[in-house]
Protein backbone atom coordinates (compact mmCIF):
# COMPACT_ATOMS: atom_id res chain seq x y z
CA UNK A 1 -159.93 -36.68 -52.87
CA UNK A 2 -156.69 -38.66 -52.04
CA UNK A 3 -153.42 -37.38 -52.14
CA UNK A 4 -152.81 -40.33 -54.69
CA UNK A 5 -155.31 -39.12 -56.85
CA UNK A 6 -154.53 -35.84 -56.57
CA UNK A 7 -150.75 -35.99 -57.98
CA UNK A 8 -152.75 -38.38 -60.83
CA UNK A 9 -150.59 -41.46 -60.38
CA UNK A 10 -151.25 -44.87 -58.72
CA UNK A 11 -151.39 -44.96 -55.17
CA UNK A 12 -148.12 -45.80 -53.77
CA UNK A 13 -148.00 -46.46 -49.85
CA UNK A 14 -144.76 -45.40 -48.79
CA UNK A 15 -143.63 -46.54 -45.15
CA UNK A 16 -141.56 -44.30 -43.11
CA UNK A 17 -137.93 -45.36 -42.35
CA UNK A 18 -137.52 -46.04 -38.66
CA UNK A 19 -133.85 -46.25 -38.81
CA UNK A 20 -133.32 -50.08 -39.12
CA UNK A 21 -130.90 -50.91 -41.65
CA UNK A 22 -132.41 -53.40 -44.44
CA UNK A 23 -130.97 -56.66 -45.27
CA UNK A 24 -128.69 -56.85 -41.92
CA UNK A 25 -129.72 -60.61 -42.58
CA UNK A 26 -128.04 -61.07 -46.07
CA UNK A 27 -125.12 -59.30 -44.80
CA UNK A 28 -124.51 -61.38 -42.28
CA UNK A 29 -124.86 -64.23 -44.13
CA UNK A 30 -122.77 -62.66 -46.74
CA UNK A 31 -120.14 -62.88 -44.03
CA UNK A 32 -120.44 -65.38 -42.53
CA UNK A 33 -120.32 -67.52 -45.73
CA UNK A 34 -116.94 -67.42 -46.52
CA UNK A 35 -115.90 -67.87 -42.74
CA UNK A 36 -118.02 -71.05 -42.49
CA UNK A 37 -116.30 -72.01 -45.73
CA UNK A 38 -112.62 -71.38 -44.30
CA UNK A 39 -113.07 -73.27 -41.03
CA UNK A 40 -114.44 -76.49 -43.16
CA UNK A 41 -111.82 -76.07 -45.62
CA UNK A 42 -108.61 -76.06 -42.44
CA UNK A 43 -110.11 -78.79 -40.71
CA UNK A 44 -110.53 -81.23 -43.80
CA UNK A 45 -107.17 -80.17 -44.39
CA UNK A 46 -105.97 -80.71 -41.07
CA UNK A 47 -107.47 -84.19 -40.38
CA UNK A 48 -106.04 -85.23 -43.67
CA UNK A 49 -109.01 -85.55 -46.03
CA UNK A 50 -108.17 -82.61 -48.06
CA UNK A 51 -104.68 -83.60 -49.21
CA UNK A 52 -105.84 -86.89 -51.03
CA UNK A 53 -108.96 -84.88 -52.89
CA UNK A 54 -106.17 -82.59 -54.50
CA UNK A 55 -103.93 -85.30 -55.65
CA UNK A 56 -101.17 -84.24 -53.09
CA UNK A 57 -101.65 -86.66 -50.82
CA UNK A 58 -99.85 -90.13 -50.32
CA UNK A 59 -100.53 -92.60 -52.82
CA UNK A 60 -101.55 -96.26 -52.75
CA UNK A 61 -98.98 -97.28 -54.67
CA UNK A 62 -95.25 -97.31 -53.24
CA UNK A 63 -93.21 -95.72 -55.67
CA UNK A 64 -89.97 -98.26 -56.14
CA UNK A 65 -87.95 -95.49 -58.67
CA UNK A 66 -84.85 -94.15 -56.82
CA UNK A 67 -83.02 -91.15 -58.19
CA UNK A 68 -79.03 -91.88 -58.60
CA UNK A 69 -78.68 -89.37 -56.02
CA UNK A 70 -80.93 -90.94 -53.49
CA UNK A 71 -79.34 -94.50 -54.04
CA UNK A 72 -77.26 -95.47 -50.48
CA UNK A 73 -73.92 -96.04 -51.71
CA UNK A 74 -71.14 -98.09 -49.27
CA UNK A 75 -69.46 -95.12 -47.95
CA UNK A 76 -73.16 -93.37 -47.22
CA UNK A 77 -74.46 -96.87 -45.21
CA UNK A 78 -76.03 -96.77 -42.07
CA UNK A 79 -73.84 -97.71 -38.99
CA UNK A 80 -75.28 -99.92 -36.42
CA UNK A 81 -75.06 -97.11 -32.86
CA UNK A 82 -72.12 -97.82 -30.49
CA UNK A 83 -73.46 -97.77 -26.85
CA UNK A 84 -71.07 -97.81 -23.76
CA UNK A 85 -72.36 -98.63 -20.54
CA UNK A 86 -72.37 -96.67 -17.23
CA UNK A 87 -71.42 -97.99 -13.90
CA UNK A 88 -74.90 -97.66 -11.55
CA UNK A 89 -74.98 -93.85 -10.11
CA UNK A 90 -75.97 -93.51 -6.47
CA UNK A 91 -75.90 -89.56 -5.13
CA UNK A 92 -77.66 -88.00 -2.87
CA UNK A 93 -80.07 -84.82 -4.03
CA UNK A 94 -79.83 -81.82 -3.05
CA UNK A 95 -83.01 -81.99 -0.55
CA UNK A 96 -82.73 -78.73 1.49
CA UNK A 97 -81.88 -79.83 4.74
CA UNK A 98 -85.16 -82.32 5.25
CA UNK A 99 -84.31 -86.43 5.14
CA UNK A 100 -81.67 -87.70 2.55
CA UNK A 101 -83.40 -88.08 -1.01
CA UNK A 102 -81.13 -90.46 -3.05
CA UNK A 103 -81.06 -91.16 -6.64
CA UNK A 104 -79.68 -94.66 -8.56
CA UNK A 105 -79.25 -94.22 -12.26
CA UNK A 106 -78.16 -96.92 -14.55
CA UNK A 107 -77.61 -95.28 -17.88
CA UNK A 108 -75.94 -96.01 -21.37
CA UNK A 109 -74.39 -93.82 -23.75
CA UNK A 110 -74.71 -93.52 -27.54
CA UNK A 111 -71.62 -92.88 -29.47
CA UNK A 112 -71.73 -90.86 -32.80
CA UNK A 113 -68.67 -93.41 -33.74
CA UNK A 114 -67.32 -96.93 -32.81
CA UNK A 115 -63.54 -94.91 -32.94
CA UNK A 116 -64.63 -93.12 -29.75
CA UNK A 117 -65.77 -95.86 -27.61
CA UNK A 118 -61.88 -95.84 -26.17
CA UNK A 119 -61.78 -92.20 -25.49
CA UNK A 120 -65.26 -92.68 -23.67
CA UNK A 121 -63.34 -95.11 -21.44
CA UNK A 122 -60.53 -93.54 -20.80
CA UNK A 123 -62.52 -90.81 -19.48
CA UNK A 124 -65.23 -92.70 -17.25
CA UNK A 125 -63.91 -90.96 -14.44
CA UNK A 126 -64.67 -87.42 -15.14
CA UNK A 127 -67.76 -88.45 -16.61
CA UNK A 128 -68.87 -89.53 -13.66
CA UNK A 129 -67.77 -86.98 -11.50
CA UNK A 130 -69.10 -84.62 -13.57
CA UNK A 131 -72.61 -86.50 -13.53
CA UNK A 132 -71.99 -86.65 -9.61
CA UNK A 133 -71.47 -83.78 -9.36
CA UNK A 134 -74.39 -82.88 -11.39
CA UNK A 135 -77.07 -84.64 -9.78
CA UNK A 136 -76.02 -83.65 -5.71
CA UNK A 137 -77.27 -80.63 -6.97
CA UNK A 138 -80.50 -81.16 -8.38
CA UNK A 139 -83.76 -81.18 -6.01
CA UNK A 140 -85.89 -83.96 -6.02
CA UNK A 141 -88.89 -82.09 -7.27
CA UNK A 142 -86.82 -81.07 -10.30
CA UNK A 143 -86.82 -85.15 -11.74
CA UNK A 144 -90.38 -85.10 -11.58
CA UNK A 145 -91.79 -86.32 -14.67
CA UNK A 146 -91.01 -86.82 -18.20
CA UNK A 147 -90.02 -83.11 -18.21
CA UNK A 148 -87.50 -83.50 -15.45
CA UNK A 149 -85.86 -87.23 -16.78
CA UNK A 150 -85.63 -84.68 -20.65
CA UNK A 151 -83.92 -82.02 -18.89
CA UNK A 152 -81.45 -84.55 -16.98
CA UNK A 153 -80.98 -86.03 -20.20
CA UNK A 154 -79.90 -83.18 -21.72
CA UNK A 155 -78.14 -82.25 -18.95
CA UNK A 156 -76.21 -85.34 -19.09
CA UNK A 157 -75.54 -85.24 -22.78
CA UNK A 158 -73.57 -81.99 -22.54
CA UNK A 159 -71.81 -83.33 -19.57
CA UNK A 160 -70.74 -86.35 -21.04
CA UNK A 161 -69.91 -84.22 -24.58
CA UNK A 162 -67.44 -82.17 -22.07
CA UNK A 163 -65.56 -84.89 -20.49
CA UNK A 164 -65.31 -87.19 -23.25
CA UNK A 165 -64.20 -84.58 -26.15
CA UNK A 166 -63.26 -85.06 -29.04
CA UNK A 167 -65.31 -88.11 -28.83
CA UNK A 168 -69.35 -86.95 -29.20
CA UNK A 169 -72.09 -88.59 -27.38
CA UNK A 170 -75.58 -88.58 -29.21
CA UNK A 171 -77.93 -89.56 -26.25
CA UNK A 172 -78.11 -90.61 -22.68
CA UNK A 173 -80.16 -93.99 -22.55
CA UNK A 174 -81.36 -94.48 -19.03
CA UNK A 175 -81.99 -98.17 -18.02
CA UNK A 176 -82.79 -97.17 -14.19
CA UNK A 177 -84.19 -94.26 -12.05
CA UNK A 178 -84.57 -94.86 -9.09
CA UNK A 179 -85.32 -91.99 -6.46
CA UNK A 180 -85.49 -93.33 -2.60
């Protein structure tokens, strides 16, 4: 007689547990699901297609309404920028003792105002001794690059903010670089 039929039920074939974990397979896709979901969801939001979907993106129409705060009034108008020119800079870099590296620099400067295009003038000298100054101590290695002409830039800038207070200088515009 079987050992079903001897506890009187139906046979039932019962298969030993080895240790594997059921459904490892829907838990992983149980986690993975949302993670899937999450990446999709940044990078339609990133490339822009999300934004329009929701409603919060730009529109197609241009909206014409102003609100009386937003309206440019006479006093609020946007001034044309004031630029003084620079005499051309010629200095020598600071080359550690191997052949003469020169620089030539032919640069403008942006005024915040057109009131302090005559204190800019009166003090072109120390501006450019300062930028003299300034430059025979830079290495040639250090204007490498877009990096280098930002950092002489801003270099300049604060220089120039120095010498010409109280008049403020809003950006160095170089028309030349030249390094020989």
């Amino acid at each position: 007689m079987s050992s079903a039929a001897a506890h009187g039920g139906a046979a039932t074939d019962v298969v030993p547990d080895d240790g594997k974990k059921r459904g490892g397979k829907k838990k992983l896709i149980l986690l993975a699901l949302p993670v899937l979901l999450a990446v999709a969801g940044a990078a339609l939001w990133f490339t822009g297609i999300l934004p329009p979907l929701l409603g919060m993106g730009k529109s197609d129409k241009p909206t014409t309404e102003m609100h009386p705060a937003d309206q440019p009034t006479e006093a609020a108008a946007v001034k044309p920028p004031v630029f003084v020119d620079l005499p051309d800079i010629v200095a020598n870099l600071n080359s550690g003792g191997r052949r003469p590296v020169f620089v030539k620099i032919h640069a403008r400067v942006e005024l915040a105002k057109s009131d302090d295009q005559a204190a800019v003038q009166a003090a072109m000298p120390r501006l450019l001794d300062l930028f003299q100054t300034y430059l025979r101590e830079m290495r040639p290695e250090e204007l490498r690059g877009s990096a280098g002409t930002w950092r002489l830039r801003e270099e300049l800038i604060s220089r120039a903010n120095i010498a010409a207070a109280p008049a403020r200088v809003t950006d160095v515009l170089f028309t030349e670089i030249l390094i020989q």
